[in-house]
C-alpha atoms as a PDB file:
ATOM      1  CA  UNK A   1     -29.759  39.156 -60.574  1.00  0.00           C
ATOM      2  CA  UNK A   2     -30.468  35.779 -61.856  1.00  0.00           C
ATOM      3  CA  UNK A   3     -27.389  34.604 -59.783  1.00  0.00           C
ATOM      4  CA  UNK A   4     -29.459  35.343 -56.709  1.00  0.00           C
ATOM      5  CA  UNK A   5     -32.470  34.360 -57.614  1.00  0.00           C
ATOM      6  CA  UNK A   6     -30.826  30.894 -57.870  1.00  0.00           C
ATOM      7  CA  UNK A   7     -29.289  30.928 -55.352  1.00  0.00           C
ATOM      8  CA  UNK A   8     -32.367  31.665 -53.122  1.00  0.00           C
ATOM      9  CA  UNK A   9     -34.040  28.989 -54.757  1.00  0.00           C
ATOM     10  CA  UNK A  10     -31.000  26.589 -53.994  1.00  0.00           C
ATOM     11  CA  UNK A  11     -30.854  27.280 -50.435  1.00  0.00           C
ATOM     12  CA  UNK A  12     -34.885  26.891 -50.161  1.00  0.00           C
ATOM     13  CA  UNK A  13     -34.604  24.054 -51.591  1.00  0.00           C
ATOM     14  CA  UNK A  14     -31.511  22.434 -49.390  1.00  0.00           C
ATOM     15  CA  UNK A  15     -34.180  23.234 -46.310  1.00  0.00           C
ATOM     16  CA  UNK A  16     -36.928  21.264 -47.764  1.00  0.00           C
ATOM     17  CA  UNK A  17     -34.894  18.453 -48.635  1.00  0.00           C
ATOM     18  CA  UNK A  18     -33.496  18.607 -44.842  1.00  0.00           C
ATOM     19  CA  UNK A  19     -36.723  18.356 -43.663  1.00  0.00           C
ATOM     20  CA  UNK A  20     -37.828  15.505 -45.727  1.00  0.00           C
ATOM     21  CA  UNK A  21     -34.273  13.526 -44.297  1.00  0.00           C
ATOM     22  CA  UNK A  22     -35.158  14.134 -40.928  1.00  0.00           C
ATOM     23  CA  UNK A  23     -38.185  12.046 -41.523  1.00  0.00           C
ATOM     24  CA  UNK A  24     -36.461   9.408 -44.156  1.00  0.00           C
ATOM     25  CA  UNK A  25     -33.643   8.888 -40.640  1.00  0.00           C
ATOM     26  CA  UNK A  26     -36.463   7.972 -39.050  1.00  0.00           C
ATOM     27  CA  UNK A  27     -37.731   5.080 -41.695  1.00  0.00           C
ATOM     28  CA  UNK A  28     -34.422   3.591 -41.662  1.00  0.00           C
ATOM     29  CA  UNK A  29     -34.833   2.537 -38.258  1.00  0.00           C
ATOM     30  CA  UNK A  30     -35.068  -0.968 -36.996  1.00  0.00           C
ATOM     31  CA  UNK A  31     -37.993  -0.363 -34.875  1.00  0.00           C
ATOM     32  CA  UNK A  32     -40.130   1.826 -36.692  1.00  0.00           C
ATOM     33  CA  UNK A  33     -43.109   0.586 -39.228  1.00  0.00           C
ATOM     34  CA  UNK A  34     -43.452   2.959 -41.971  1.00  0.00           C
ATOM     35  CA  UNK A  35     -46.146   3.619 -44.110  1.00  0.00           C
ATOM     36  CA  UNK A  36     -46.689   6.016 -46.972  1.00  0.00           C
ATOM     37  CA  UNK A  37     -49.362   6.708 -48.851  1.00  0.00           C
ATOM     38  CA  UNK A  38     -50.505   9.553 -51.842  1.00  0.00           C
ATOM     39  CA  UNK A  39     -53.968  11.165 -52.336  1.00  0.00           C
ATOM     40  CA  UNK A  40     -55.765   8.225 -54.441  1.00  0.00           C
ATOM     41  CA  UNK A  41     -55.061   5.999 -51.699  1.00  0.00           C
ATOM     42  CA  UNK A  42     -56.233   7.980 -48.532  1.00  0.00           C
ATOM     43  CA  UNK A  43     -59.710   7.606 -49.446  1.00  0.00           C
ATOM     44  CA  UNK A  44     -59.776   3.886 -48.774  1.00  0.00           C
ATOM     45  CA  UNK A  45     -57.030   4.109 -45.900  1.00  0.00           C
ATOM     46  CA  UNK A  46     -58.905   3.836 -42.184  1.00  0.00           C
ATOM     47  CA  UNK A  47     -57.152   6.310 -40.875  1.00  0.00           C
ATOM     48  CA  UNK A  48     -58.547   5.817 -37.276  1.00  0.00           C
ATOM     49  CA  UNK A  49     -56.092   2.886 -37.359  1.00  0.00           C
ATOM     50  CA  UNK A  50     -53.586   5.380 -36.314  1.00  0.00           C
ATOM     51  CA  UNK A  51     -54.666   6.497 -33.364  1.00  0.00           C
ATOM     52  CA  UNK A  52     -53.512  10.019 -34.208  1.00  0.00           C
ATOM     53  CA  UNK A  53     -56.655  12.997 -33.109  1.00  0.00           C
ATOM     54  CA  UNK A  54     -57.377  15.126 -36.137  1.00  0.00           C
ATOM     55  CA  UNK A  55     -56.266  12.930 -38.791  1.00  0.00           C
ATOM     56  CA  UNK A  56     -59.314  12.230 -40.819  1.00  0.00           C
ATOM     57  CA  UNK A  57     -60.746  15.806 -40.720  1.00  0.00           C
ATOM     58  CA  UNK A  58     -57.547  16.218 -42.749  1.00  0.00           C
ATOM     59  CA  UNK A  59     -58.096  13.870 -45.465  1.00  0.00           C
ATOM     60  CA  UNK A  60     -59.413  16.371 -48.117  1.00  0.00           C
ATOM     61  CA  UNK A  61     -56.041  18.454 -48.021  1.00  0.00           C
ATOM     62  CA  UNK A  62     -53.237  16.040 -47.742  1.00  0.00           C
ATOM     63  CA  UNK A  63     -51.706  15.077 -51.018  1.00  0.00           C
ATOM     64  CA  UNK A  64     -48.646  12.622 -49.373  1.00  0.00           C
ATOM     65  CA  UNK A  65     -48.703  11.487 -46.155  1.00  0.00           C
ATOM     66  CA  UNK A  66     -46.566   8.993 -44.281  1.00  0.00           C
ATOM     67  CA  UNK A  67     -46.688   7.506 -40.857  1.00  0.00           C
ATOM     68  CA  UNK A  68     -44.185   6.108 -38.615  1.00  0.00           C
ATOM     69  CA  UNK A  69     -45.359   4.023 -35.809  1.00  0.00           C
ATOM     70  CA  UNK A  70     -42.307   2.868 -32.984  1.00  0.00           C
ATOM     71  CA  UNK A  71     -42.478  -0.997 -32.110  1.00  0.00           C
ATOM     72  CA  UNK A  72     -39.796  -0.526 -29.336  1.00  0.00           C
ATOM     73  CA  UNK A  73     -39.309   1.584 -26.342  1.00  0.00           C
ATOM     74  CA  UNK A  74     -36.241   3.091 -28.020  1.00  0.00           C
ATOM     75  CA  UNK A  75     -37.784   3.976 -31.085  1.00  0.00           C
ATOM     76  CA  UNK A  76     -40.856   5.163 -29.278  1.00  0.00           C
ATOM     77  CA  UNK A  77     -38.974   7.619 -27.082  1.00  0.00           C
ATOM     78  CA  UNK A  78     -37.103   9.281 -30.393  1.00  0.00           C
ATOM     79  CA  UNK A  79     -40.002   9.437 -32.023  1.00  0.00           C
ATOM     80  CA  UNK A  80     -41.896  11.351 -29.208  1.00  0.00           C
ATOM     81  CA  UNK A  81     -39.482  13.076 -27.940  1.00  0.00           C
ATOM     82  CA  UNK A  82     -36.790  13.729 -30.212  1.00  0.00           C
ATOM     83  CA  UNK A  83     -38.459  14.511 -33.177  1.00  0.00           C
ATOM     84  CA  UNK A  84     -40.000  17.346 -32.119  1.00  0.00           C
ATOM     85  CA  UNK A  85     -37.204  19.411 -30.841  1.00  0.00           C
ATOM     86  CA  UNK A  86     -35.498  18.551 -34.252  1.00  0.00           C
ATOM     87  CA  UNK A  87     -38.233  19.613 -36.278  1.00  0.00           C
ATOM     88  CA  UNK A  88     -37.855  23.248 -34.672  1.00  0.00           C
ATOM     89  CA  UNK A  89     -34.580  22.874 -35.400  1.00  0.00           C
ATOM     90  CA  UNK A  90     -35.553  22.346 -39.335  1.00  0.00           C
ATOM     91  CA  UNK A  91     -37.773  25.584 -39.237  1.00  0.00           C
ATOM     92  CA  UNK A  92     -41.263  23.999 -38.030  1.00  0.00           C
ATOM     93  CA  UNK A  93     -43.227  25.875 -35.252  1.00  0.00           C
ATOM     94  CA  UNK A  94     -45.470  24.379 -32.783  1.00  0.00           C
ATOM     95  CA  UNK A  95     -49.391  24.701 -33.887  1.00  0.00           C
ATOM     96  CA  UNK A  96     -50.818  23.240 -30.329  1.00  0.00           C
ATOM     97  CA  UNK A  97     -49.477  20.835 -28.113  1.00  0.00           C
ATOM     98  CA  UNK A  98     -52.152  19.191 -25.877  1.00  0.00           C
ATOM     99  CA  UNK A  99     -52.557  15.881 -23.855  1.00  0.00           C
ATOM    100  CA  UNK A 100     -55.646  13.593 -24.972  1.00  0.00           C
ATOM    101  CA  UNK A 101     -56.095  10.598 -22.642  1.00  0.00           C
ATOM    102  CA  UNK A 102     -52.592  10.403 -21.779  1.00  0.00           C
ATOM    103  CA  UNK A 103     -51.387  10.487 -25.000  1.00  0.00           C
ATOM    104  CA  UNK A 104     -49.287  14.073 -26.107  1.00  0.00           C
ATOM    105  CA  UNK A 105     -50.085  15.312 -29.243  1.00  0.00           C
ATOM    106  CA  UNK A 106     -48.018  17.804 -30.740  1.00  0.00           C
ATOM    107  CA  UNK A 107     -49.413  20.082 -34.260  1.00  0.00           C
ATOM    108  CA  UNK A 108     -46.338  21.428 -35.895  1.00  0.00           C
ATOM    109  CA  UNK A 109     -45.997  23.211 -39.416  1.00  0.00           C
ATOM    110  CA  UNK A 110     -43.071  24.251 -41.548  1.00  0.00           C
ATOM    111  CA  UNK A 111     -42.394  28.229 -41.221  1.00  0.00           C
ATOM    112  CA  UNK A 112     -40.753  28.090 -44.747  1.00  0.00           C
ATOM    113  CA  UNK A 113     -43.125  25.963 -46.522  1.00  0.00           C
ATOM    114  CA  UNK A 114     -46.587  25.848 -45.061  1.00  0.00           C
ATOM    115  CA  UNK A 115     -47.776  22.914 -46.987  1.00  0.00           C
ATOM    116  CA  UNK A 116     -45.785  20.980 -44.645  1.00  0.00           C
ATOM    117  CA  UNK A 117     -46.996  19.810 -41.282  1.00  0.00           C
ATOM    118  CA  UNK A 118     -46.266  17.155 -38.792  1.00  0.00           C
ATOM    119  CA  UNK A 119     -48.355  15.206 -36.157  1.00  0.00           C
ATOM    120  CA  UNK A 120     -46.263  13.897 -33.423  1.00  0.00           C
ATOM    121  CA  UNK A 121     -48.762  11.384 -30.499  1.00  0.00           C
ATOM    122  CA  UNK A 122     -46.628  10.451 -27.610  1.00  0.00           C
ATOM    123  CA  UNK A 123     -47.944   7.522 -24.830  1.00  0.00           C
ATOM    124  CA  UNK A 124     -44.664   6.157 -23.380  1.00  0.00           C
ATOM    125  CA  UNK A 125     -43.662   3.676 -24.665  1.00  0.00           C
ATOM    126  CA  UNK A 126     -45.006   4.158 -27.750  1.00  0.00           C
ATOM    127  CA  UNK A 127     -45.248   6.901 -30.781  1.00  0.00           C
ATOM    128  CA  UNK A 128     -46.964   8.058 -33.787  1.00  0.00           C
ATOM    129  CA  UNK A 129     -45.619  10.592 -36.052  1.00  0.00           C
ATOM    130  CA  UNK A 130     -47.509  11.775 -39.402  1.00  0.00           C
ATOM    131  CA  UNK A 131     -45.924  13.654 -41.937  1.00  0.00           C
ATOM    132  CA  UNK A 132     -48.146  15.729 -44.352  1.00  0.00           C
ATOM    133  CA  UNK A 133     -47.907  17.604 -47.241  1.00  0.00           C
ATOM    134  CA  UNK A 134     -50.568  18.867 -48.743  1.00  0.00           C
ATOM    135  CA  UNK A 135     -52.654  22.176 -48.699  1.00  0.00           C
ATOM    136  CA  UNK A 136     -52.219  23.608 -45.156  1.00  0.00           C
ATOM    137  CA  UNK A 137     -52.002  27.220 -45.849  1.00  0.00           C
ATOM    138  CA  UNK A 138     -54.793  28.226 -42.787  1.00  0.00           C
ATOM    139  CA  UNK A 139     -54.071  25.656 -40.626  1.00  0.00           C
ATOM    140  CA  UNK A 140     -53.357  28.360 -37.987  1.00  0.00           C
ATOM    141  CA  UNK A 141     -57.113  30.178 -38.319  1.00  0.00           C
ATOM    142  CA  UNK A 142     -58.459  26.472 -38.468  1.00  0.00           C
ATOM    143  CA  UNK A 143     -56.369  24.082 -36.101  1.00  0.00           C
ATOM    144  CA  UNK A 144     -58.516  24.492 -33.093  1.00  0.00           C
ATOM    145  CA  UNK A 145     -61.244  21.897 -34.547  1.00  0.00           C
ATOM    146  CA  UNK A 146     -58.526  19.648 -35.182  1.00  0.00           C
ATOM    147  CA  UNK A 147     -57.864  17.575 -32.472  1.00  0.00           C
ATOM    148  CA  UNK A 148     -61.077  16.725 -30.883  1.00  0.00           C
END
């Protein structure tokens, strides 16, 4: 029995940390800006900087956050594009996906672990991705009101 149990929590654990790669690939790249930041420090963070909807009426949950922001077309396009298909991929399901003065937003959330979620803003050629963790437990009853 206690072979199993740790092995379930190994394998949960291997997921998480795959998750939490995905978005660590995307630091190492040339043309992204990277910026990560804990609870103590959202308070005093303008957020609207961003330019990601939703984000601020958020501030009271999220315990890390960080934000990648693409400085080149490349970048941009991975960022927008790419990352969302491989976050399904990694267990995360689509919240809402809408389009906000050209720009595409896309809400995801991890399946596994829902204290994870993602916000993904798309205007070619540029993108803004914000990775959350935090406590997101009813974001599905709630997410409506969140991008405004």
């Amino acid at each position: 029995m206690k072979a199993i149990l740790w092995m379930a929590v190994f394998f949960a654990s291997l997921t998480m940390q795959a998750q939490d790669e995905l978005f660590r690939k995307y630091t190492d790249m040339d043309d992204i800006t990277t910026r990560t930041v804990g609870k103590e420090s959202l308070v005093n963070l303008p957020l609207d900087q961003f330019n990601v909807p939703g984000l601020k009426n958020m501030v009271d949950r999220i315990e890390m956050m960080t934000i990648l922001i693409s400085t080149g077309n490349k970048a941009g396009k991975k960022l927008g594009t790419a990352l969302p298909g491989q976050l399904k991929g990694e267990g995360f399901k689509v919240m809402q996906e809408t389009k906000i003065n050209e720009q595409n937003v896309t809400v995801m959330q991890s399946k596994k672990d829902p204290s994870k979620v993602a916000i993904i803003v798309y205007q070619k050629p540029q993108a803004t991705a914000v990775y959350m963790k935090g406590n997101f437990e009813d974001l599905e009853s709630d997410f409506s009101g969140l991008i405004q």
